[in-house]
Protein backbone atom coordinates (compact mmCIF):
# COMPACT_ATOMS: atom_id res chain seq x y z
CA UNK A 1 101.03 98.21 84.82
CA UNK A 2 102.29 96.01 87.21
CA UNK A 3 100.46 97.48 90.14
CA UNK A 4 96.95 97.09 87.62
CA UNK A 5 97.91 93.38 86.49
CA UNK A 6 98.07 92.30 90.48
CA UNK A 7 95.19 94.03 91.84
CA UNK A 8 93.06 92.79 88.89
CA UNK A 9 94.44 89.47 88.75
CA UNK A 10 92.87 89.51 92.73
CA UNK A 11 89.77 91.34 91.70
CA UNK A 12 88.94 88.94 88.20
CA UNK A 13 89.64 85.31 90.05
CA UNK A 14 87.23 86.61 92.87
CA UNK A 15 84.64 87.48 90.40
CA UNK A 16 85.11 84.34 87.92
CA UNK A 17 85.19 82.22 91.33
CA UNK A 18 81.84 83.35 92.45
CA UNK A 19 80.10 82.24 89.32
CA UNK A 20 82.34 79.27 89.18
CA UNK A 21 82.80 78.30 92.43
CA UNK A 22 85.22 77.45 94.44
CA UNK A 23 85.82 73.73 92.95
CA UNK A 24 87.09 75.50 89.51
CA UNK A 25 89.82 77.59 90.94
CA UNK A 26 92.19 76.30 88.88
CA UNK A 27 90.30 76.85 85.93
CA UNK A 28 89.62 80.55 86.83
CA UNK A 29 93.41 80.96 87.73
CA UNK A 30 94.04 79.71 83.92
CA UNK A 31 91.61 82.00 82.15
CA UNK A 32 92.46 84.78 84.07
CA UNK A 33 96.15 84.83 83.51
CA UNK A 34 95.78 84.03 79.83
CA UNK A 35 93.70 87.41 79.91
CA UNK A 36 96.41 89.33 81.11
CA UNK A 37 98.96 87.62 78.78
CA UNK A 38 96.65 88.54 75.88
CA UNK A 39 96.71 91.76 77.50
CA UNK A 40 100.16 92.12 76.98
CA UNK A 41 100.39 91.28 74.00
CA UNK A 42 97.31 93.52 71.89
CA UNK A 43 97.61 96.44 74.07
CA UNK A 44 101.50 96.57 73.01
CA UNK A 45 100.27 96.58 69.50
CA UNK A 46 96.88 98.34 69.85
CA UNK A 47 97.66 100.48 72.76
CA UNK A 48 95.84 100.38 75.88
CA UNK A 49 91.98 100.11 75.93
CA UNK A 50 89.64 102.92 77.26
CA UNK A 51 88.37 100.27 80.27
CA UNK A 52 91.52 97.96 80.77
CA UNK A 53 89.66 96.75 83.76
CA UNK A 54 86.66 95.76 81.65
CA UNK A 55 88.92 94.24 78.46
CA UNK A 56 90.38 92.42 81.22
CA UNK A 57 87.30 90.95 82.26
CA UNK A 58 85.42 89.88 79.00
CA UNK A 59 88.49 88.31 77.86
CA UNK A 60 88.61 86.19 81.09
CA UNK A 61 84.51 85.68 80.73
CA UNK A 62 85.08 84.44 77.17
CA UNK A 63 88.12 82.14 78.34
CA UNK A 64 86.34 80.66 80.62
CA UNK A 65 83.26 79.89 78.38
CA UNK A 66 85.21 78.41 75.84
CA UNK A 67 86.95 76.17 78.25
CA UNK A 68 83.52 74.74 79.96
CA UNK A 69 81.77 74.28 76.28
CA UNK A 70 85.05 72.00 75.97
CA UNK A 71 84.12 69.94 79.12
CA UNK A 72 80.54 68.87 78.69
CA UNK A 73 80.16 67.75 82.45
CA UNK A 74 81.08 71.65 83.46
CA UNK A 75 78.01 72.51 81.13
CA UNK A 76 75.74 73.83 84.10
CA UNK A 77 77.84 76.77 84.76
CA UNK A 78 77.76 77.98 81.70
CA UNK A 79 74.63 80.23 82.58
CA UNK A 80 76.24 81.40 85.70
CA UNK A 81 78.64 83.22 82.85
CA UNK A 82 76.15 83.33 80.25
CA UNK A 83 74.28 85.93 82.77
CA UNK A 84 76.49 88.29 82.10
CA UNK A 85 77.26 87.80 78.50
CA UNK A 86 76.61 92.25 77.87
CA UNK A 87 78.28 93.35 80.69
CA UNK A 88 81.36 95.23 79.96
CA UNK A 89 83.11 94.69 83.25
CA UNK A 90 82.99 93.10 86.39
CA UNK A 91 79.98 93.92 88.58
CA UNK A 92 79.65 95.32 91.77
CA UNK A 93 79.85 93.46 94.64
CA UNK A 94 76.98 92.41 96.51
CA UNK A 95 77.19 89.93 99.66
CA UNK A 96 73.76 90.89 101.44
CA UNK A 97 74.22 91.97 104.29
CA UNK A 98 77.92 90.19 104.76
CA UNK A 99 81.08 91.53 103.55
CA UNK A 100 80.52 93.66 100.19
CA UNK A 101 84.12 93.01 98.88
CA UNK A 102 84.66 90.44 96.37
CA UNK A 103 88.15 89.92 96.91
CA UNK A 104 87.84 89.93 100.66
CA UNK A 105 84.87 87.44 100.84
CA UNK A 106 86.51 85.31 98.59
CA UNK A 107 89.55 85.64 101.53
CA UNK A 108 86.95 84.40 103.59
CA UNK A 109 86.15 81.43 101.69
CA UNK A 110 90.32 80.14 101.47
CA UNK A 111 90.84 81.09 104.81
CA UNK A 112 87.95 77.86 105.65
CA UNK A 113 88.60 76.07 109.39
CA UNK A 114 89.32 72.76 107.13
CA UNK A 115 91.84 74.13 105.05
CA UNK A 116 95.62 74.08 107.48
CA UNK A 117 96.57 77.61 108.88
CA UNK A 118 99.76 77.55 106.69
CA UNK A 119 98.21 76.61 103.69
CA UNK A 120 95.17 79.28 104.06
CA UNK A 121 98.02 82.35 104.28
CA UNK A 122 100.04 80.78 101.00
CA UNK A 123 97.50 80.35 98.73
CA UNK A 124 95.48 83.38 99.87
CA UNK A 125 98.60 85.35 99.21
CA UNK A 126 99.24 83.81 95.69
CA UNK A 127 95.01 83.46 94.59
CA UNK A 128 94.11 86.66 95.53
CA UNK A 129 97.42 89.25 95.88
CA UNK A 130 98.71 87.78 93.28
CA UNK A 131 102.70 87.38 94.88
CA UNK A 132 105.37 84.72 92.99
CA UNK A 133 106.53 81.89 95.11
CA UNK A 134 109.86 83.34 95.93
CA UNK A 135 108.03 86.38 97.39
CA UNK A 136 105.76 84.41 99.96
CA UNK A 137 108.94 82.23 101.33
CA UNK A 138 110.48 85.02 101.81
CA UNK A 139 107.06 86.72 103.62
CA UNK A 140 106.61 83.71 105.37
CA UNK A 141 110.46 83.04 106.19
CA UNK A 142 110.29 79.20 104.54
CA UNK A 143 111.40 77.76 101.34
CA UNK A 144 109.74 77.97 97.79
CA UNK A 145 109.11 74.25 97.91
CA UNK A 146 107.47 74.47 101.44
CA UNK A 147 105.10 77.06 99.96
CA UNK A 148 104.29 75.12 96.85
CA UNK A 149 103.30 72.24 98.45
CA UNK A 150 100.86 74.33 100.87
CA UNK A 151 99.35 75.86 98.09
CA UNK A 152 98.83 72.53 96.63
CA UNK A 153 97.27 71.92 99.97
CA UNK A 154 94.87 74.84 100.50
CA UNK A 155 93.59 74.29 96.74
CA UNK A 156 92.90 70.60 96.84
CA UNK A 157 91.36 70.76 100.45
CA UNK A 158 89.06 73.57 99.14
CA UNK A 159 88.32 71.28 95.52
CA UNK A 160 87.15 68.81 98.01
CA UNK A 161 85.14 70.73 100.60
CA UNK A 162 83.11 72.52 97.48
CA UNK A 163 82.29 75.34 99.98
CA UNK A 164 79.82 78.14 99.14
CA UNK A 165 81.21 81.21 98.11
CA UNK A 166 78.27 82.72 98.49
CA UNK A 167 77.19 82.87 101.76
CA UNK A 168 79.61 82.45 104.62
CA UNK A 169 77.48 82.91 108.24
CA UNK A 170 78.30 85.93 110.30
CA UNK A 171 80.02 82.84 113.28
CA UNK A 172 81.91 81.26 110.10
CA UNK A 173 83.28 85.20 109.41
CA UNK A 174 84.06 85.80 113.10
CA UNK A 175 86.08 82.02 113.09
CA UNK A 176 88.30 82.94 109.90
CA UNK A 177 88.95 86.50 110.96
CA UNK A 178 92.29 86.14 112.20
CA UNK A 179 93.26 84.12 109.32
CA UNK A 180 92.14 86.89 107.11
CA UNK A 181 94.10 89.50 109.05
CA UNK A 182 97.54 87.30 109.18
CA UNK A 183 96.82 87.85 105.31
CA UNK A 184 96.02 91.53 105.52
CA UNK A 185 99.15 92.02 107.77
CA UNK A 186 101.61 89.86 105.17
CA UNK A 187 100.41 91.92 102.09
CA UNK A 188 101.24 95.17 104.04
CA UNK A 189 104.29 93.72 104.99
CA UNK A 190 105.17 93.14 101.34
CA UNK A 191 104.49 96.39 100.55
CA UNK A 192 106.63 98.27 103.26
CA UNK A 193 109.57 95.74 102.04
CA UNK A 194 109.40 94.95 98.65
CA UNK A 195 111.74 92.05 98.07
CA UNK A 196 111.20 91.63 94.17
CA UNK A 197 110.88 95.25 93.02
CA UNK A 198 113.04 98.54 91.99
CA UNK A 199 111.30 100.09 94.37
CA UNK A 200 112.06 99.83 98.27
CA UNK A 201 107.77 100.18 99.42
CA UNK A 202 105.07 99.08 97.72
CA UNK A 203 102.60 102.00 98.39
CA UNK A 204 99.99 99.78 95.73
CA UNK A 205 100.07 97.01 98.13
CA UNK A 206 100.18 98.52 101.09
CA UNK A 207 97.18 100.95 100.31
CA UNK A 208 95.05 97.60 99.19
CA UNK A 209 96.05 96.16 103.23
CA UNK A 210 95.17 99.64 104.34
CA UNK A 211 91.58 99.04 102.08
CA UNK A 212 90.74 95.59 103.26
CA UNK A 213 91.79 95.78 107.17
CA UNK A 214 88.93 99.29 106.99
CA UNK A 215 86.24 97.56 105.49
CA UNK A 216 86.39 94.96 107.84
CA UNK A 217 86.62 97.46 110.53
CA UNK A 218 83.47 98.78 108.81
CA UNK A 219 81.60 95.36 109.14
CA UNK A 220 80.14 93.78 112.52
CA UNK A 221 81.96 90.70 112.15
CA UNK A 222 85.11 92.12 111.41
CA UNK A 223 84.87 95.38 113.91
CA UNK A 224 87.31 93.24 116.52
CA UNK A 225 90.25 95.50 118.41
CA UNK A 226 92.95 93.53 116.84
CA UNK A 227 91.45 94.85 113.19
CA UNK A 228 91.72 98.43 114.96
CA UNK A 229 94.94 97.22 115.87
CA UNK A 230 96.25 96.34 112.67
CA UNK A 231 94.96 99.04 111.17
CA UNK A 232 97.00 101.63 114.09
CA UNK A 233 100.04 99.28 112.88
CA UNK A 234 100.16 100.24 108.98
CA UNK A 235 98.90 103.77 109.82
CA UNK A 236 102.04 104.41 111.67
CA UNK A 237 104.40 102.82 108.96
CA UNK A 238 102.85 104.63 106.32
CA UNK A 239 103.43 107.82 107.79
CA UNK A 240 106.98 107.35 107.63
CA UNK A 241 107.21 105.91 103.79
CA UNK A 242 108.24 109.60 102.75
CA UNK A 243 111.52 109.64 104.67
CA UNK A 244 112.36 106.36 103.99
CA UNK A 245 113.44 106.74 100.48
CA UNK A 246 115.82 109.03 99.63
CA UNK A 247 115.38 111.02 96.41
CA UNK A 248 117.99 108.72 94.45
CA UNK A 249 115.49 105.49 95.43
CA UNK A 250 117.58 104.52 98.27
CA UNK A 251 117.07 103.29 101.65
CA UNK A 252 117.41 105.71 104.43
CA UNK A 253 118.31 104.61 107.86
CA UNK A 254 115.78 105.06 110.41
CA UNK A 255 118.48 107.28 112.45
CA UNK A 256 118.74 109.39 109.68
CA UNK A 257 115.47 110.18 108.70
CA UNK A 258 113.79 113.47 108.61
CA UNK A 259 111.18 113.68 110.68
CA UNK A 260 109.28 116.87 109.05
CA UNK A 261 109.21 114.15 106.21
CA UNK A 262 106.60 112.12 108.16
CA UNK A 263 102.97 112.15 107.67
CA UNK A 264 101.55 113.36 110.57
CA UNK A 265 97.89 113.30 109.37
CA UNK A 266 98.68 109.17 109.58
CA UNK A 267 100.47 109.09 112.74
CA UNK A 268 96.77 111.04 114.12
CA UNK A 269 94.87 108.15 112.28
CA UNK A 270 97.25 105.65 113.92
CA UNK A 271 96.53 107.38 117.57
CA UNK A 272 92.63 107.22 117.05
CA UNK A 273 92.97 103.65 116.04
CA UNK A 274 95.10 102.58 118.56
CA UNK A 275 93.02 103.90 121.39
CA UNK A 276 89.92 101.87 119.91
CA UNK A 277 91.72 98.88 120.14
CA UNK A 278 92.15 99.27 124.12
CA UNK A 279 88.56 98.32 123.96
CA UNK A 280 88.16 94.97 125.66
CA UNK A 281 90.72 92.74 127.24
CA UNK A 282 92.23 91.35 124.16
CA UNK A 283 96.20 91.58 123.47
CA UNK A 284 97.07 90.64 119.95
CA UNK A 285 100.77 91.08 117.77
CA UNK A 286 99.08 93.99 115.85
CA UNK A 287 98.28 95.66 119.52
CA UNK A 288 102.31 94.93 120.28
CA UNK A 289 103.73 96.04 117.18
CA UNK A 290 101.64 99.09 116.57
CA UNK A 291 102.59 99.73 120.75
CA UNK A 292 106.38 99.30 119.29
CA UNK A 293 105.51 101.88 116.26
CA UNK A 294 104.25 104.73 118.06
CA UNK A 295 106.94 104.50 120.53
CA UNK A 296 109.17 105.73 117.41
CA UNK A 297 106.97 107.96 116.20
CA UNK A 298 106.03 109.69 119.39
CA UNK A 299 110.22 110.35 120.08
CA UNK A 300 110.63 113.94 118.88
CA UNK A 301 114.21 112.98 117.83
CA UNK A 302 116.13 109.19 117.02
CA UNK A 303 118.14 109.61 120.36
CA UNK A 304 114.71 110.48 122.63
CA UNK A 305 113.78 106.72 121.07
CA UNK A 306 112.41 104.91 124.76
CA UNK A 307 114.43 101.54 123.62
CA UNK A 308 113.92 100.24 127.38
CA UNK A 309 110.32 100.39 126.53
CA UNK A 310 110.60 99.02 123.00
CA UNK A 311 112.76 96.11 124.24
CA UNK A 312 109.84 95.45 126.61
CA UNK A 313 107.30 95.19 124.01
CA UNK A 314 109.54 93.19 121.91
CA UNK A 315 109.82 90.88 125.02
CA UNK A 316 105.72 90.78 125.30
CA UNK A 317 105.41 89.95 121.20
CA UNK A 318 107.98 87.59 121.39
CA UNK A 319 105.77 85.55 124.08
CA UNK A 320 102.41 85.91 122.04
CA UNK A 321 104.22 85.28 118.45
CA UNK A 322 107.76 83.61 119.09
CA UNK A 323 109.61 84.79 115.68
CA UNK A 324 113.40 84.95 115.25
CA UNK A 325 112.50 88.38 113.06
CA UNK A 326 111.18 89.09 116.85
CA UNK A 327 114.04 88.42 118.36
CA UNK A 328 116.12 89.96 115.58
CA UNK A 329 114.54 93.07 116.96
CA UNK A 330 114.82 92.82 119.92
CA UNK A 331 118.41 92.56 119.95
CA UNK A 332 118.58 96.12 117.49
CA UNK A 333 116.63 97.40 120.54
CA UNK A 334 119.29 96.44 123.41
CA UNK A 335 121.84 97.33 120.76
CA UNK A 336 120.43 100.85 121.26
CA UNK A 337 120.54 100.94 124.60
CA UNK A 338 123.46 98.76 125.65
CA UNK A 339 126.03 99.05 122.53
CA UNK A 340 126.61 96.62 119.55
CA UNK A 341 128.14 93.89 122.21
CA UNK A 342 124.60 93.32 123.95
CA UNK A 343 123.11 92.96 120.67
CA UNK A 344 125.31 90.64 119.39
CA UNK A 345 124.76 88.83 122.55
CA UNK A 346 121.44 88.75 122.21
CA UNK A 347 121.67 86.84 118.75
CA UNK A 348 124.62 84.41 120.09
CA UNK A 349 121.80 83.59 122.54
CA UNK A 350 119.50 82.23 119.52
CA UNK A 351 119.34 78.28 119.33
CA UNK A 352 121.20 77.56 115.70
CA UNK A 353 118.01 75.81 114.40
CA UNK A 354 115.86 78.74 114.84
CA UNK A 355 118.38 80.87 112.69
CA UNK A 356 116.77 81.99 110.03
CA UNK A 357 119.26 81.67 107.21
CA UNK A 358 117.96 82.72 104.18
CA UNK A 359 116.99 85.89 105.79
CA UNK A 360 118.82 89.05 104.58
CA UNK A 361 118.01 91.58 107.76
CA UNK A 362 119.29 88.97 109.84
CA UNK A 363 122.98 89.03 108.07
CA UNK A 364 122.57 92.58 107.93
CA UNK A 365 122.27 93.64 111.30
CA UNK A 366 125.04 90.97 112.30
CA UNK A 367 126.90 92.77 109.45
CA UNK A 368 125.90 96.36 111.18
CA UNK A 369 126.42 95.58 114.67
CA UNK A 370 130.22 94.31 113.98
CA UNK A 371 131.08 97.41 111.44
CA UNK A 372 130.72 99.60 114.49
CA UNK A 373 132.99 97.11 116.96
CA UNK A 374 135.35 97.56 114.46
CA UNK A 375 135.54 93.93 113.05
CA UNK A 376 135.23 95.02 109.87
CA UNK A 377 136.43 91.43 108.26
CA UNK A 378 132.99 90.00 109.96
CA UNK A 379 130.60 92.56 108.93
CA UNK A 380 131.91 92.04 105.49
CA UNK A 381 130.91 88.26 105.42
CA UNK A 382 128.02 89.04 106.92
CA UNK A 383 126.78 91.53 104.62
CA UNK A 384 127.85 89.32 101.65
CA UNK A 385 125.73 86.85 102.99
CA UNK A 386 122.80 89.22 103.21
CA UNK A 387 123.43 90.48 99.80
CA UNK A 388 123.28 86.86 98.77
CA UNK A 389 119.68 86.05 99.68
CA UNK A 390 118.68 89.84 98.59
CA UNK A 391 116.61 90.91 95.32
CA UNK A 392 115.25 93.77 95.81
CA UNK A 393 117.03 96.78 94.32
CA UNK A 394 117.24 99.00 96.71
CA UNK A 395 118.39 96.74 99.11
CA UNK A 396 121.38 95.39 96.95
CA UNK A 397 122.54 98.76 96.43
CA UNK A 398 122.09 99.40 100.18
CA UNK A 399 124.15 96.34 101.00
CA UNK A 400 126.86 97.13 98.04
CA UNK A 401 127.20 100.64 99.52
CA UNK A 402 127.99 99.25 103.19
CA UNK A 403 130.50 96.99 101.53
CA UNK A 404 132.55 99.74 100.09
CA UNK A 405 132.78 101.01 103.48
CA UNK A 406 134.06 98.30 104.70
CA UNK A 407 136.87 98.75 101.69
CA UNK A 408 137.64 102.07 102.67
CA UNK A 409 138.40 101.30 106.21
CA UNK A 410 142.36 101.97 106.50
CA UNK A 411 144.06 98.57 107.84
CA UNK A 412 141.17 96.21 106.92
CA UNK A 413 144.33 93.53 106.01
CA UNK A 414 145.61 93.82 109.83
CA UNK A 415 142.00 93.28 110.58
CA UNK A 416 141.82 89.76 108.67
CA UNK A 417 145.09 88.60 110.09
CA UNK A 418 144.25 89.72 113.59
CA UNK A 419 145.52 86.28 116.17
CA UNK A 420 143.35 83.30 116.20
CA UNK A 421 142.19 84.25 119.50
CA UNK A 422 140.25 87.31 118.55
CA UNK A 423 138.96 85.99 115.79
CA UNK A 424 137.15 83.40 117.52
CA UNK A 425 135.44 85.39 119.55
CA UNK A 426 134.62 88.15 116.72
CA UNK A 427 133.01 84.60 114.30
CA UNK A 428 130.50 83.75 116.87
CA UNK A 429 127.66 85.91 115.35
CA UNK A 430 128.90 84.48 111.86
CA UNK A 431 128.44 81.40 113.55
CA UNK A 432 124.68 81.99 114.01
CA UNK A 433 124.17 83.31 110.26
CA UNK A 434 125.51 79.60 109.28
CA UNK A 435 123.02 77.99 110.54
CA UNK A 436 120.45 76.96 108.68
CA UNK A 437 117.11 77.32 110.24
């Protein structure tokens, strides 16, 4: 149900928004989440209808209608709606010869030159995936109050601009593409680590990133190599969602995975991709990280991982993104090759202010790399500190689990009370995590 509510909520504002336009987005945001409360509430009572999809959309329709015929200067779309007064559910999409997706053209439309980088990924994420707050700070590594106020942004640049949904040129679609595909990547991103859900992947979301990034590669305007790209990138993820999760729901460590669990049909989808998107001289992130993904998948075992090639790649992505999530990675990769020590290194070597705080993998590979130094007092704080800006379930109990460990390590008192000297040095990765950033 939840999985339904989200696409449709996507699908129904896209639809409403095209007879609306743009200008009423708040509008169709209203009626369409009052549909899905009233939802809710009848099919709980009546049971759910034959076409949900379709209840879903008359509802909305007659929402709307009844809010316009209460604002007499909103009168002239009422026959945009009226038009479809005996349809019984959305209708096809149809974008001439353009983009023949009504969610993704209306991604086109948000992700508008006029309308701030920032603000085009937040609101696109909460308009059309449908993701809380919470879930895009997190996503975008920011606060909830940065991402509010860019939403606010994107929807009353977009009020004012008044654009036409209906016809965005084939240059306008080649101009927003990579705005549409830092969307596309962030919603499969979501998916593969779902940080407000039981579950530990998203397959619902990540399928729909899967669904948009093809028909774009379907479309002239959108068949780029860095679509190809992205598309390589999720292919080789998804084949390893399988081994991930472990038949109680939990995470799996990559080390541990079995690798007969993968999906090789994907990781052959991923290669044929990949190859197409050596066309040309272009180097993108997707090219990098998909480059960093079949370097795991292509290792017949976790120990025949090439990390001296992975840390290179993370090196190149680093230089054509700069992230701290980068260089997060990077350090797991020279962990790999060069022991814990180098990776904590690595992080010491992180200016404070670029610390991302409220991120949980950061704590937790601190936390990870100092369990297997042995200063088991550290990784403890650390992983409490993780566990403190974690929601998701499976990572809590993930966390949790590495705490008891740290319990069951004999002498774990002597460890706390070790001299002043030691513990200096062991706090300089806490350090780090104390930063905010």
């Amino acid at each position: 149900m939840e999985h339904f509510f989200r696409h449709e909520f996507g699908r129904l504002v896209a639809v409403l928004t095209r007879s609306l336009g743009v200008r009423r987005l708040d509008l169709v945001e209203d009626v369409v989440q009052a549909a899905l409360v009233q939802a809710l509430e009848t099919w709980a009572r009546r049971g759910v209808p034959d076409d949900p999809a379709g209840w879903l959309y008359r509802t909305a329709r007659n929402l709307a209608i009844d809010a316009l015929r209460r604002e007499r200067t909103h009168a002239r779309a009422l026959p945009h709606l009226a038009d479809g007064g005996e349809r019984e559910a959305p209708p096809e999409a149809r974008f001439a010869d353009e983009i023949g997706d009504e969610p993704l053209r209306l991604l086109f439309v948000i992700c508008h030159e006029a309308v701030p980088d920032g603000s085009r990924v937040a609101f696109a994420l909460r308009t059309l995936c449908g993701f809380s707050t919470a879930e895009i700070a997190r996503g975008l590594l920011t606060t909830e109050a940065n991402v509010q106020k860019r939403v606010e942004r994107a929807r009353d640049r977009l009020r004012d601009l008044d654009v036409d949904f209906a016809s965005p040129a084939a240059p306008q679609l080649r101009a927003r593409l990579d705005a549409v595909l830092a969307v596309i990547y962030l919603l499969f991103c979501q998916g593969c680590h779902a940080t407000h859900a039981d579950v530990p992947i998203r397959r619902d979301l990540c399928d729909e990133a899967r669904r948009l990034a093809g028909m774009l590669a379907g479309h002239p305007a959108g068949d780029a190599p860095a679509v190809r790209a992205l598309l390589a990138l999720m292919c080789f993820h998804a084949a390893r969602f399988d081994a991930r999760v472990a038949l109680d729901g939990g995470l799996v460590l990559f080390e541990q995975q079995d690798r007969s669990a993968w999906n090789w049909g994907d990781v052959r989808e991923g290669m044929a991709w990949l190859a197409r998107s050596a066309a040309g001289d272009e180097l993108t992130r997707y090219h990098v990280e998909a480059g960093i993904a079949w370097e795991h998948c292509r290792a017949a075992t976790f120990a025949d991982t090439d990390w001296g090639r992975i840390a290179e790649l993370y090196d190149v992505l680093d230089r054509i993104a700069p992230s701290p999530v980068h260089a997060l990675n990077r350090a797991v990769a020279e962990a790999h090759r060069h022991g814990p020590q180098a990776g904590l290194d690595r992080l010491a070597a992180v200016a404070p202010e670029d610390v991302p705080a409220r991120y949980p993998g950061w704590h937790a590979v601190v936390g990870e790399l100092n369990f297997r130094l042995g200063r088991y007092s550290v990784a403890e704080g650390a992983w409490r500190e993780a566990l403190r800006w974690t929601s998701a379930s499976a990572d809590r109990e993930f966390l949790r689990r590495r705490l008891d460990d740290c319990r069951r390590v004999p002498g774990l008192a002597d460890d706390r009370e070790r001299p002043r000297r030691s513990r200096r040095n062991d706090g300089a990765a806490r350090r780090n995590t104390d930063s905010s950033g």
